[in-house]
PDB file of N, CA and C in Angstrom:
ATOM      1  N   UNK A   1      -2.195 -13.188 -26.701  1.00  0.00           N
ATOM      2  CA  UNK A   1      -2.196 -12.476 -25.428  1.00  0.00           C
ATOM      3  C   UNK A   1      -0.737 -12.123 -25.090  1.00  0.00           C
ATOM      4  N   UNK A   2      -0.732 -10.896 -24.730  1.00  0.00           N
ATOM      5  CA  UNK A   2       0.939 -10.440 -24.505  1.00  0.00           C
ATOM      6  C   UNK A   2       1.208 -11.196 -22.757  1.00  0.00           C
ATOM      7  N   UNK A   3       2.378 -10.939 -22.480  1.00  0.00           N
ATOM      8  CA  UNK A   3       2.965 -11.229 -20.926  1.00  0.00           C
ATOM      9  C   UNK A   3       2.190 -10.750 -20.101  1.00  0.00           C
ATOM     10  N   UNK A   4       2.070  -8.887 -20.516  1.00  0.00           N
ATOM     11  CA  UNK A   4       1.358  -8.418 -19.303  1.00  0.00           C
ATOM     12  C   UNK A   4      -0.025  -8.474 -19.352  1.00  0.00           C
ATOM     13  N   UNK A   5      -0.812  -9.203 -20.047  1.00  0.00           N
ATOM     14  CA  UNK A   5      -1.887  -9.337 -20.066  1.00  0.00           C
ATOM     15  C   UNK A   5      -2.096 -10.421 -19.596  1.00  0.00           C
ATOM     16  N   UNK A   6      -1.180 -11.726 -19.522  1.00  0.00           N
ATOM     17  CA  UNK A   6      -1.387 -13.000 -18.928  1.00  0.00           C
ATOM     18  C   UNK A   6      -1.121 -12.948 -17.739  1.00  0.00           C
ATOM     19  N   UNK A   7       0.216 -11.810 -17.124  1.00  0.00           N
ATOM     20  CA  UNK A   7       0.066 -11.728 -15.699  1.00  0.00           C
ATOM     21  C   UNK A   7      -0.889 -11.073 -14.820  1.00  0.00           C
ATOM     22  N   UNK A   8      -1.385  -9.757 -15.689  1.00  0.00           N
ATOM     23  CA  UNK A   8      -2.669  -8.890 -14.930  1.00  0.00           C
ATOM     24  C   UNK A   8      -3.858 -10.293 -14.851  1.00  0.00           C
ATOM     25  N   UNK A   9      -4.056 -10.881 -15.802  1.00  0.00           N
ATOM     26  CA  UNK A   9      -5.305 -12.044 -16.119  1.00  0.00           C
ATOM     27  C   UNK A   9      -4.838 -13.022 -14.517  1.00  0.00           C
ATOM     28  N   UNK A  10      -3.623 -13.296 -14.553  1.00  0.00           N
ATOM     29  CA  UNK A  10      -3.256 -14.652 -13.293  1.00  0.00           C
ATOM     30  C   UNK A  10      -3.585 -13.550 -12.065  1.00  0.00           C
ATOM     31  N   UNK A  11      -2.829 -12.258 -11.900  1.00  0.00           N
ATOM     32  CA  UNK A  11      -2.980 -11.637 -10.559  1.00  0.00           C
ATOM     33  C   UNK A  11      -4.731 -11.435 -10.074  1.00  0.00           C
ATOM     34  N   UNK A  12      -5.419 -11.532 -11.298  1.00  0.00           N
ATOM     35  CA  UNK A  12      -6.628 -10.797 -10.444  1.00  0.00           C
ATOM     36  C   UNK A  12      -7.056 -12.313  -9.771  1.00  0.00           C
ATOM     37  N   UNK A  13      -6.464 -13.534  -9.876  1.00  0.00           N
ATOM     38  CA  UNK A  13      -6.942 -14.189  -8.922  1.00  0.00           C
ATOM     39  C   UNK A  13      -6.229 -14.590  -7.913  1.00  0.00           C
ATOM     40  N   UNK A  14      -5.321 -13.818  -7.768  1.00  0.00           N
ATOM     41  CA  UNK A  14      -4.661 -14.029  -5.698  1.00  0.00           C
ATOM     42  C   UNK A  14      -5.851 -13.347  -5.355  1.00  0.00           C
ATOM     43  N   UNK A  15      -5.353 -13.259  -3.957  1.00  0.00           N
ATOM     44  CA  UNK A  15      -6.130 -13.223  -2.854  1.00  0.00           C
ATOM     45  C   UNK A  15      -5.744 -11.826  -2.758  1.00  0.00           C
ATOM     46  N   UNK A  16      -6.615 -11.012  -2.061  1.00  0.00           N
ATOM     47  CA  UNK A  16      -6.117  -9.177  -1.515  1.00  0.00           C
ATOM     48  C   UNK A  16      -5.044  -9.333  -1.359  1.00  0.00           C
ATOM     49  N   UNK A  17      -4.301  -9.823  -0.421  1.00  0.00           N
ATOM     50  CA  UNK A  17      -3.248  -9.960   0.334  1.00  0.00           C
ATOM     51  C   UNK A  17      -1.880  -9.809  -0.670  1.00  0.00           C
ATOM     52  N   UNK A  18      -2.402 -10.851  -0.997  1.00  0.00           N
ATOM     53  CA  UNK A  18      -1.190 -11.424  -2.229  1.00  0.00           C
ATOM     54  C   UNK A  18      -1.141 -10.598  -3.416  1.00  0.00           C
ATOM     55  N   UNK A  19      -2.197  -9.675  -4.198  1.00  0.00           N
ATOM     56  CA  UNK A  19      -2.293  -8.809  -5.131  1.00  0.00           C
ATOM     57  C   UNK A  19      -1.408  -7.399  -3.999  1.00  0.00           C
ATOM     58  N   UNK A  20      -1.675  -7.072  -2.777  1.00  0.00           N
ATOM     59  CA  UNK A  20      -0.907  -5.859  -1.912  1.00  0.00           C
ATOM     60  C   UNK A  20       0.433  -6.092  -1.836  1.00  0.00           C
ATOM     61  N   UNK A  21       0.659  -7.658  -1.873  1.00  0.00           N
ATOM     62  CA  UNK A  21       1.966  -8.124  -1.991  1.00  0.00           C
ATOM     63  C   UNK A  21       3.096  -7.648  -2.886  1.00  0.00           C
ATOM     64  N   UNK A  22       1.922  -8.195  -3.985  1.00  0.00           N
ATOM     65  CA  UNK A  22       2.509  -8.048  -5.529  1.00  0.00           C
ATOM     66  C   UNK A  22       3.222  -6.723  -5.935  1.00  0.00           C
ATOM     67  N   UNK A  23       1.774  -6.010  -5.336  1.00  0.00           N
ATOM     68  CA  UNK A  23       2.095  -4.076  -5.953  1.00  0.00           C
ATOM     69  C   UNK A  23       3.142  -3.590  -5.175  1.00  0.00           C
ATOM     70  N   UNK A  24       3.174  -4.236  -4.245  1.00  0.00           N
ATOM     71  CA  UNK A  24       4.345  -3.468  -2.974  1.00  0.00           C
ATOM     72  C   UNK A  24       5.844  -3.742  -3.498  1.00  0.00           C
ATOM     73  N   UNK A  25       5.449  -5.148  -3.922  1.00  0.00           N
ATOM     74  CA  UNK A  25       7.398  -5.502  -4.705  1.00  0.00           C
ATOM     75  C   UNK A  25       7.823  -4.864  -6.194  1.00  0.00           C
ATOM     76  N   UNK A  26       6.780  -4.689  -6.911  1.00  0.00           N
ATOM     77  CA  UNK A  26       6.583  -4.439  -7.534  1.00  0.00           C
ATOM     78  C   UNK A  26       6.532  -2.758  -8.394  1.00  0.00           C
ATOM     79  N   UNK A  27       6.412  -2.445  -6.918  1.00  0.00           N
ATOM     80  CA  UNK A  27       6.449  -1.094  -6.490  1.00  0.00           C
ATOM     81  C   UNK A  27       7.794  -0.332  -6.017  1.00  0.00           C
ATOM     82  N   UNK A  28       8.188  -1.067  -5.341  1.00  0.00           N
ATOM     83  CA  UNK A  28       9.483  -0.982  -4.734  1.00  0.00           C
ATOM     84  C   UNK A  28      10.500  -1.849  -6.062  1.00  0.00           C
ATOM     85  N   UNK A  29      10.116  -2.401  -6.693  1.00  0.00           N
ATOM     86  CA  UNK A  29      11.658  -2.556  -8.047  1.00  0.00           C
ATOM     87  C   UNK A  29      11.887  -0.887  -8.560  1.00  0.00           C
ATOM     88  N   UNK A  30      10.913  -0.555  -8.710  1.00  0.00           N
ATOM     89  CA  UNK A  30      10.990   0.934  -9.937  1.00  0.00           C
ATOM     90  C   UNK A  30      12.049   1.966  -9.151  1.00  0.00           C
ATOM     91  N   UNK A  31      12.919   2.749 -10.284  1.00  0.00           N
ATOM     92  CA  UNK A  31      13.688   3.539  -9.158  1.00  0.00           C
ATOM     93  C   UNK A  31      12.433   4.687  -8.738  1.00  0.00           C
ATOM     94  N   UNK A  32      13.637   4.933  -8.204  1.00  0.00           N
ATOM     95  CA  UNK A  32      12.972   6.402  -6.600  1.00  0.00           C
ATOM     96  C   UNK A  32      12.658   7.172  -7.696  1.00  0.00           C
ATOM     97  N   UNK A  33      11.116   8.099  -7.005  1.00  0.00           N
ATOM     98  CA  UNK A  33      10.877   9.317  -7.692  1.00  0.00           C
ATOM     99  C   UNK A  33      11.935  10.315  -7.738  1.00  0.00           C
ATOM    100  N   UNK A  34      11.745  11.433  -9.076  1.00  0.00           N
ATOM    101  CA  UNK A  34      12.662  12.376  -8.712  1.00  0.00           C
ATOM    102  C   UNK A  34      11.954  13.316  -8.135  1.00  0.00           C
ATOM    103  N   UNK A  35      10.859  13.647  -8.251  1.00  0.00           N
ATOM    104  CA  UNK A  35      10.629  14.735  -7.731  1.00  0.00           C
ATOM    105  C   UNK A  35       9.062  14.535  -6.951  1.00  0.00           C
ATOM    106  N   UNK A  36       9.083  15.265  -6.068  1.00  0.00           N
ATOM    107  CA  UNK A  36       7.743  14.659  -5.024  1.00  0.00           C
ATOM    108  C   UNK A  36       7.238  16.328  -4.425  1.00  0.00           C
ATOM    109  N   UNK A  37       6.609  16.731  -5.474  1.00  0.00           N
ATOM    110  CA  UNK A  37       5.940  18.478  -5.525  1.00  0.00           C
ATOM    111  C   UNK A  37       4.661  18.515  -4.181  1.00  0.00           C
ATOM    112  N   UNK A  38       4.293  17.368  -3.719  1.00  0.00           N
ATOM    113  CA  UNK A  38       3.435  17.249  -2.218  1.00  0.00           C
ATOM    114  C   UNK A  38       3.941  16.902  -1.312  1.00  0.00           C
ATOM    115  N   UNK A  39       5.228  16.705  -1.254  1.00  0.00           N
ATOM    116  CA  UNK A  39       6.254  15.989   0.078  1.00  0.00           C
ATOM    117  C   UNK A  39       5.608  14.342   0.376  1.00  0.00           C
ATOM    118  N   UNK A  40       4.756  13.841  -0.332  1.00  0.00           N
ATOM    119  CA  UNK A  40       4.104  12.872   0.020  1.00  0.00           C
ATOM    120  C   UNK A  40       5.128  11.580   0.483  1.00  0.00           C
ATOM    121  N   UNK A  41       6.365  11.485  -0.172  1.00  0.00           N
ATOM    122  CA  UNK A  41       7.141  10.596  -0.160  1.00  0.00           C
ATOM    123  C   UNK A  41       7.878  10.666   1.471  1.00  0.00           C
ATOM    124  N   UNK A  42       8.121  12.008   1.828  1.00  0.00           N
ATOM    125  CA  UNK A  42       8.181  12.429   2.962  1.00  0.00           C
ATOM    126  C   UNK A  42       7.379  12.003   4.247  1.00  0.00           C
ATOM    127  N   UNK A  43       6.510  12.278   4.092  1.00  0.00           N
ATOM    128  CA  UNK A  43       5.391  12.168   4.918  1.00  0.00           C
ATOM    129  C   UNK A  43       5.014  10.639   4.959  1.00  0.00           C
ATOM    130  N   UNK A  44       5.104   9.730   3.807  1.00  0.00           N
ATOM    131  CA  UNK A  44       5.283   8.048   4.027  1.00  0.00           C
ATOM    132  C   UNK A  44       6.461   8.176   5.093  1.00  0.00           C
ATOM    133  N   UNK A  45       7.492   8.547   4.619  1.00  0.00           N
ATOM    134  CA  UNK A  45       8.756   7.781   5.407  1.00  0.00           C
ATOM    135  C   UNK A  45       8.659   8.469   7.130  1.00  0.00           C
ATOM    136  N   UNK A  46       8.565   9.069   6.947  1.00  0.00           N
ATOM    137  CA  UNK A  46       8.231   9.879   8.555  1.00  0.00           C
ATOM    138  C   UNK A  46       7.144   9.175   9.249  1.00  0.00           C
ATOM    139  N   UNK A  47       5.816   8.306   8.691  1.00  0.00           N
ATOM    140  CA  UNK A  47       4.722   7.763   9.291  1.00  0.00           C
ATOM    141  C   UNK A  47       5.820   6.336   9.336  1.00  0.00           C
ATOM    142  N   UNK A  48       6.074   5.967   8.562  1.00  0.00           N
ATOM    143  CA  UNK A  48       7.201   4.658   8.471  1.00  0.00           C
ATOM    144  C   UNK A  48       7.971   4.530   9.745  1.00  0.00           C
ATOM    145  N   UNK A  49       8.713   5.914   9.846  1.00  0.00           N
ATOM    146  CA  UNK A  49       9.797   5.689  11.138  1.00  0.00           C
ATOM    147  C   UNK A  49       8.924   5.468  12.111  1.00  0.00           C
ATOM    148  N   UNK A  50       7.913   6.026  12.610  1.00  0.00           N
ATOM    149  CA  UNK A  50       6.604   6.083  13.667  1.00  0.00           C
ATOM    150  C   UNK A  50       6.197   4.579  13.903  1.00  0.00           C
ATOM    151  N   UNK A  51       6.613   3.839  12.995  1.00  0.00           N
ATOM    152  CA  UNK A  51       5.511   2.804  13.012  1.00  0.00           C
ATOM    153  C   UNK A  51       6.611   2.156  13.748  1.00  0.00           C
ATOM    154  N   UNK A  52       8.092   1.689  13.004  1.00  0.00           N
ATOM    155  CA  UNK A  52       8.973   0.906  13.492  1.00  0.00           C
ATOM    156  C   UNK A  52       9.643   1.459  14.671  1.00  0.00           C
ATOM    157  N   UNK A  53       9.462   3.274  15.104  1.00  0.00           N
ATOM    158  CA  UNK A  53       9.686   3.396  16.437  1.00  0.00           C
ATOM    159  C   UNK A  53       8.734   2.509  17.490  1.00  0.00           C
ATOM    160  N   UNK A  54       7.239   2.437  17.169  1.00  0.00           N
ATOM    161  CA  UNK A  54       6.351   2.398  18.435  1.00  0.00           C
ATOM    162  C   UNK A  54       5.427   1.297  17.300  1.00  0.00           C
ATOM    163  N   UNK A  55       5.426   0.442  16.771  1.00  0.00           N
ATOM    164  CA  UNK A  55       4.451  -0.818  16.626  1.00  0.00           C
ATOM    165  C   UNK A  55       3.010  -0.652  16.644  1.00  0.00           C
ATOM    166  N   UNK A  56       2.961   0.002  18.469  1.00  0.00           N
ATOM    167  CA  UNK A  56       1.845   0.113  18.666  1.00  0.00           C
ATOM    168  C   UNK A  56       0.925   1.225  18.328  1.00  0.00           C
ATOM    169  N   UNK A  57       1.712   2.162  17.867  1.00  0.00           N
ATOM    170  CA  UNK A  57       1.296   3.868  17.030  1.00  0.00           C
ATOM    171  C   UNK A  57      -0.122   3.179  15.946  1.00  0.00           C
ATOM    172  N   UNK A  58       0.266   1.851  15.402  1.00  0.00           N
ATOM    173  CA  UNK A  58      -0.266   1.895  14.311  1.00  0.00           C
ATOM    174  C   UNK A  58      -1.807   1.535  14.454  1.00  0.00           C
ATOM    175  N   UNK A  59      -2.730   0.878  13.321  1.00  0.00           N
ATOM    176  CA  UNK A  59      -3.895  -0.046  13.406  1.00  0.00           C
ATOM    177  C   UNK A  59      -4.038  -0.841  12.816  1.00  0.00           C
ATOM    178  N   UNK A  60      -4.657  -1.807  13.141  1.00  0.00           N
ATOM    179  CA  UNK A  60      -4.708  -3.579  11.801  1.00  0.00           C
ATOM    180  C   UNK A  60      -5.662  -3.142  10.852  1.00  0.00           C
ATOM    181  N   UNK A  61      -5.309  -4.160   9.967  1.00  0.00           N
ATOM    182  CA  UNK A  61      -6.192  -3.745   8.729  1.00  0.00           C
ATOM    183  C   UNK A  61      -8.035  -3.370   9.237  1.00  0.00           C
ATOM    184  N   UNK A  62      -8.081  -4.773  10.096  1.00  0.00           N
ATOM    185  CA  UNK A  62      -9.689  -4.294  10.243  1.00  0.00           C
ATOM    186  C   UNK A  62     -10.192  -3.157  10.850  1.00  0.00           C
ATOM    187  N   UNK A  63      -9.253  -2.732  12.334  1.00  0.00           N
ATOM    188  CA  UNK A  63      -9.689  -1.367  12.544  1.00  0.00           C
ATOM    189  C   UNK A  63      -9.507  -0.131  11.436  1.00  0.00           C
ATOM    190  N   UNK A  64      -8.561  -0.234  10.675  1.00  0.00           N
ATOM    191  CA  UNK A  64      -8.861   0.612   9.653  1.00  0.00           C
ATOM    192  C   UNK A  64     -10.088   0.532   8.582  1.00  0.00           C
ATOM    193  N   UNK A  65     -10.481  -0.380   8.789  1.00  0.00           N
ATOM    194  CA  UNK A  65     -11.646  -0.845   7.528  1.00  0.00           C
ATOM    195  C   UNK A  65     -12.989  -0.404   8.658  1.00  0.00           C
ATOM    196  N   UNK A  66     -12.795  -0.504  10.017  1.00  0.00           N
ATOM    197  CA  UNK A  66     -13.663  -0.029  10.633  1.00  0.00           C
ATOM    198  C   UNK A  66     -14.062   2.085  10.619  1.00  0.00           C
ATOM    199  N   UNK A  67     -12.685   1.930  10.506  1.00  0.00           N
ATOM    200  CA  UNK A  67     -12.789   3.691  10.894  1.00  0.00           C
ATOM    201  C   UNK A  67     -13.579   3.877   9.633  1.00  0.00           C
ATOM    202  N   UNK A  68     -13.125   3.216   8.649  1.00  0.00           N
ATOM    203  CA  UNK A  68     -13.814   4.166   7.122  1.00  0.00           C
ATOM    204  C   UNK A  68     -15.162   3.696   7.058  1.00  0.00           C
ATOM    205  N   UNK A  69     -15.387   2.260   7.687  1.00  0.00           N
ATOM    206  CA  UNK A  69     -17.208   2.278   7.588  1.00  0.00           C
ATOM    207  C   UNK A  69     -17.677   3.317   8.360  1.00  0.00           C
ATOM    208  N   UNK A  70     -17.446   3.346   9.504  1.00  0.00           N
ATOM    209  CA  UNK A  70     -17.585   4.426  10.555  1.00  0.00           C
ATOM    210  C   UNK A  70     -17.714   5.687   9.747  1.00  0.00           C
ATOM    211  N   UNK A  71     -16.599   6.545   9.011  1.00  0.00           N
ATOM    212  CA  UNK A  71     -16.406   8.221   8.859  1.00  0.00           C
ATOM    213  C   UNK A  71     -17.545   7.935   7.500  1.00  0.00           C
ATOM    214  N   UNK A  72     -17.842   6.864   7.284  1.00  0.00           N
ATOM    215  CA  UNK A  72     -18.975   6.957   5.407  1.00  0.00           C
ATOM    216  C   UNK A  72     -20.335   7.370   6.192  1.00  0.00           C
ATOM    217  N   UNK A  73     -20.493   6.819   7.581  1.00  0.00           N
ATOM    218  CA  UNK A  73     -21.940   6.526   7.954  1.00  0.00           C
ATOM    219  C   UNK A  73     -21.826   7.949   8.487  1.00  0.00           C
ATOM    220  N   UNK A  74     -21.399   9.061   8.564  1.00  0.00           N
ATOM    221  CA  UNK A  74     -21.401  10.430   9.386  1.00  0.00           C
ATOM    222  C   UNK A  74     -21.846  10.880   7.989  1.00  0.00           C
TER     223      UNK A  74
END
């Protein structure tokens, strides 16, 4: 078994949390895109500033898990 097969094998048993953890640091080692042809990278950092301007702009995980049961059942 190679490394990354023993670490994908250990990660699938954290917890959600801790696998969102993982991808986020994990995510953030790699350098910066060069090129971002949907502005998407943009549009993160601009919802980003929003959040740490006003806290309250945002929603917790469960109301978000609510909206999407919600918009499936329409």
């Amino acid at each position: 078994m190679t490394l990354l097969q023993d670490l994908e094998q250990r990660a699938e048993h954290l917890s959600e949390s801790q696998r969102a953890a993982l991808a986020s640091h994990l995510l953030s080692s790699l350098p910066a895109v060069l090129a971002d042809a949907d502005d998407g990278v943009a549009e993160a950092s601009r919802r980003d500033a929003e959040l740490d301007a006003d806290p309250s702009s945002g929603m917790s995980e469960e109301e978000f898990r609510l909206s999407i049961a919600a918009s499936r059942k329409r």
